[in-house]
Protein backbone atom coordinates (compact mmCIF):
# COMPACT_ATOMS: atom_id res chain seq x y z
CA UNK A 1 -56.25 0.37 98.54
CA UNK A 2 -52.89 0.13 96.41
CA UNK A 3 -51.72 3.79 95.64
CA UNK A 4 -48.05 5.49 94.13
CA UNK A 5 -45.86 6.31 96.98
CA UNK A 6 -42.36 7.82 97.33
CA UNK A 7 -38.99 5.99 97.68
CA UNK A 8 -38.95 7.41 101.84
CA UNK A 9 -42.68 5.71 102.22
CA UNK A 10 -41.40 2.90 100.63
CA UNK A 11 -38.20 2.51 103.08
CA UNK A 12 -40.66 2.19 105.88
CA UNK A 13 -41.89 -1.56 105.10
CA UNK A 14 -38.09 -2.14 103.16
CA UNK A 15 -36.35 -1.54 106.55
CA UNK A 16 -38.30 -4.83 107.50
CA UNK A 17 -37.44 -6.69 104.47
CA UNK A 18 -33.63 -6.18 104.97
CA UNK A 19 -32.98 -4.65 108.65
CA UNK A 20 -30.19 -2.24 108.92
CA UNK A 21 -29.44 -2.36 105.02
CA UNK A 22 -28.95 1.23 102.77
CA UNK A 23 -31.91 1.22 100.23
CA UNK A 24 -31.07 2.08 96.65
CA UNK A 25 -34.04 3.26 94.33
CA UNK A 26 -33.50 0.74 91.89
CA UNK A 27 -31.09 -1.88 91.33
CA UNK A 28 -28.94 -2.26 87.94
CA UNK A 29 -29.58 -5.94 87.76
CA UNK A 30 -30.65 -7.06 84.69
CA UNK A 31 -32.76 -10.49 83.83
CA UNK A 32 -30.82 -13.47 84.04
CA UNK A 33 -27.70 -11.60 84.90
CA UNK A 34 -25.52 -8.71 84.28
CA UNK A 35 -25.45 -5.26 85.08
CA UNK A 36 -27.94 -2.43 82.97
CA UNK A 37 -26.12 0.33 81.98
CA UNK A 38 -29.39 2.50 82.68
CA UNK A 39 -28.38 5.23 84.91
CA UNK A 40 -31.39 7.02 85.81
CA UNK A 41 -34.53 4.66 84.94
CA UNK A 42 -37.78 5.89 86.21
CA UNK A 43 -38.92 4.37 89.26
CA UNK A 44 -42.56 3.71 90.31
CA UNK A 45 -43.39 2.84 93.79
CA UNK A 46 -46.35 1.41 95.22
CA UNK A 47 -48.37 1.31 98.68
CA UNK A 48 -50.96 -0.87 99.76
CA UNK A 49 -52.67 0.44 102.80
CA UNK A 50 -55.27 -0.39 104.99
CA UNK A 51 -57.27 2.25 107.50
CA UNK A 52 -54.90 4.30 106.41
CA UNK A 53 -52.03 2.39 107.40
CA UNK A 54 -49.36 1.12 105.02
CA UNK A 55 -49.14 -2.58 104.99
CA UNK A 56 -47.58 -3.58 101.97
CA UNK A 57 -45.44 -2.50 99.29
CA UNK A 58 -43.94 -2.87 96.17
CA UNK A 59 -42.03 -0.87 93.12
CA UNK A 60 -40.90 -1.73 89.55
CA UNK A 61 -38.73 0.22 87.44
CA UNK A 62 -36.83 -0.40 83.87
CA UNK A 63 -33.84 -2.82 84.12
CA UNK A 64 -32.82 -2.76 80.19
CA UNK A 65 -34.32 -1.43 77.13
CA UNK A 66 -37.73 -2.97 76.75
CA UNK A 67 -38.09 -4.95 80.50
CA UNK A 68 -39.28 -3.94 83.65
CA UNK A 69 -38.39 -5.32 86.52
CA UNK A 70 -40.28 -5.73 89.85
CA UNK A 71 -38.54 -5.21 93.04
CA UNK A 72 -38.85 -4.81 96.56
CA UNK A 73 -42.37 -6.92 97.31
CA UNK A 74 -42.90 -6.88 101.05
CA UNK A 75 -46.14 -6.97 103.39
CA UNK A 76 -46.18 -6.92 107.01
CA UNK A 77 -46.02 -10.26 108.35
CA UNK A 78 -49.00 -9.63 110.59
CA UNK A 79 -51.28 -8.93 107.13
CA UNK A 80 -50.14 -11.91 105.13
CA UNK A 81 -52.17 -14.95 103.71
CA UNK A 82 -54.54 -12.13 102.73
CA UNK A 83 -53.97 -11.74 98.95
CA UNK A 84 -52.09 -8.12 99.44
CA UNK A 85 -48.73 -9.45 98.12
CA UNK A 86 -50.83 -10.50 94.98
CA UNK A 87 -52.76 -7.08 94.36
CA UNK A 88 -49.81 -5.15 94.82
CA UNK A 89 -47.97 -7.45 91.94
CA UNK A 90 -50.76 -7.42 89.60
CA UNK A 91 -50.94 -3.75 90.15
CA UNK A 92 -47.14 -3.43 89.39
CA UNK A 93 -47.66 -6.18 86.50
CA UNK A 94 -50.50 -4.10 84.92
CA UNK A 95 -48.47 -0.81 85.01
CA UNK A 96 -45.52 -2.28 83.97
CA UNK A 97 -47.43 -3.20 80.64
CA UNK A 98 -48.11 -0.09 79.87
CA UNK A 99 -44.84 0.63 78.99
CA UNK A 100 -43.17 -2.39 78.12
CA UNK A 101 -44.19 -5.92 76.92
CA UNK A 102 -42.09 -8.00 79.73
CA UNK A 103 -41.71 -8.14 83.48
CA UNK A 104 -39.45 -10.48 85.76
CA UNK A 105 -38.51 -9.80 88.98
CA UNK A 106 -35.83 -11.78 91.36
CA UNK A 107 -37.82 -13.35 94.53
CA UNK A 108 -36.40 -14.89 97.29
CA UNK A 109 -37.68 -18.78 97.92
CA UNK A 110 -39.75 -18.43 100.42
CA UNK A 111 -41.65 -15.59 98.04
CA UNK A 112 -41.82 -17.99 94.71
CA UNK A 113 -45.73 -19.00 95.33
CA UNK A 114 -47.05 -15.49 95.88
CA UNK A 115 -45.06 -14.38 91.86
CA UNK A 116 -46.60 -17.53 90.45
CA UNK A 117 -50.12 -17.05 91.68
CA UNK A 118 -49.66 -13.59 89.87
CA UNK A 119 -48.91 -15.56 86.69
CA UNK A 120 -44.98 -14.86 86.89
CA UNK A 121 -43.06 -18.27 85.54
CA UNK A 122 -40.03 -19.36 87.08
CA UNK A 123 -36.84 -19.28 84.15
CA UNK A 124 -33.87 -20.24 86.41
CA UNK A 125 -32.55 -22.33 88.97
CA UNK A 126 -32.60 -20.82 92.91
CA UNK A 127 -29.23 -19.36 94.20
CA UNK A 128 -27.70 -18.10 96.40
CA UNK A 129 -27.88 -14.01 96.47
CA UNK A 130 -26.92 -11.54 98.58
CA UNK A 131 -30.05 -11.48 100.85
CA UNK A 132 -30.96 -15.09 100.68
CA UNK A 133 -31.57 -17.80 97.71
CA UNK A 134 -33.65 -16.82 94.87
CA UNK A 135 -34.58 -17.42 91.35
CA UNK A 136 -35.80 -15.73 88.28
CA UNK A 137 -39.39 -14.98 87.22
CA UNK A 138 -40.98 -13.62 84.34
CA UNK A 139 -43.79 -12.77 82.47
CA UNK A 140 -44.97 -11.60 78.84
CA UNK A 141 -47.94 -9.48 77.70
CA UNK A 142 -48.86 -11.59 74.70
């Protein structure tokens, strides 16, 4: 069951995805570079649990006037291969188009299959990024 959660419930499955790292709510990145002058966007934060337990988790929030960006997708390695990583982005996808017409989010390599199985489209070249190599994705509500 995928359900809204809070930025501490959230930190809980993000201290996996980056060990020992400060979370930040949202980041100021914007699609295919730059920096969003945005300085409070509204952040929306997402659970997927099972028996009660939280196994997976992802959040979106605005990154520039009229795109939302998806952030943060992380399951517990021990509940992968299951199709979680998918409901929780087409949940995030589907909210995210209630407010806005476009989506991309920033995934790391090893990610890219699970965003493109969700429909996202790869727009750039990987790189190397401050928590491992990673390329654009994106996607339009036509």
């Amino acid at each position: 069951m995928i359900k809204s959660i809070d930025f501490f419930e959230i930190c809980k499955l993000w201290d996996y995805l980056h060990p020992g790292r400060d979370h930040i709510k949202f980041s100021r990145m914007m699609y295919l570079d730059g920096f969003s002058q945005i300085k409070d966007p509204k952040v929306f934060y997402f659970g997927f649990y099972e028996s009660n337990k939280l196994i997976g988790v992802n959040s979106c929030h605005f990154s520039e006037p009229g795109k939302f960006r998806s952030r943060g997708l992380y399951v517990l390695e021990q509940h992968r291969n299951k199709g979680i990583g998918n409901k929780l982005l087409r949940h995030t996808i589907k909210y995210a188009f209630e407010h806005v017409n476009f989506i991309w989010s920033f995934p790391k390599h090893s990610a890219l299959s699970v965003y493109e199985k969700a429909g996202f489209i790869k727009t750039s070249d990987f790189r190397k990024a401050d928590f491992g190599v990673n390329c654009y994705v994106s996607m339009e509500n036509k």
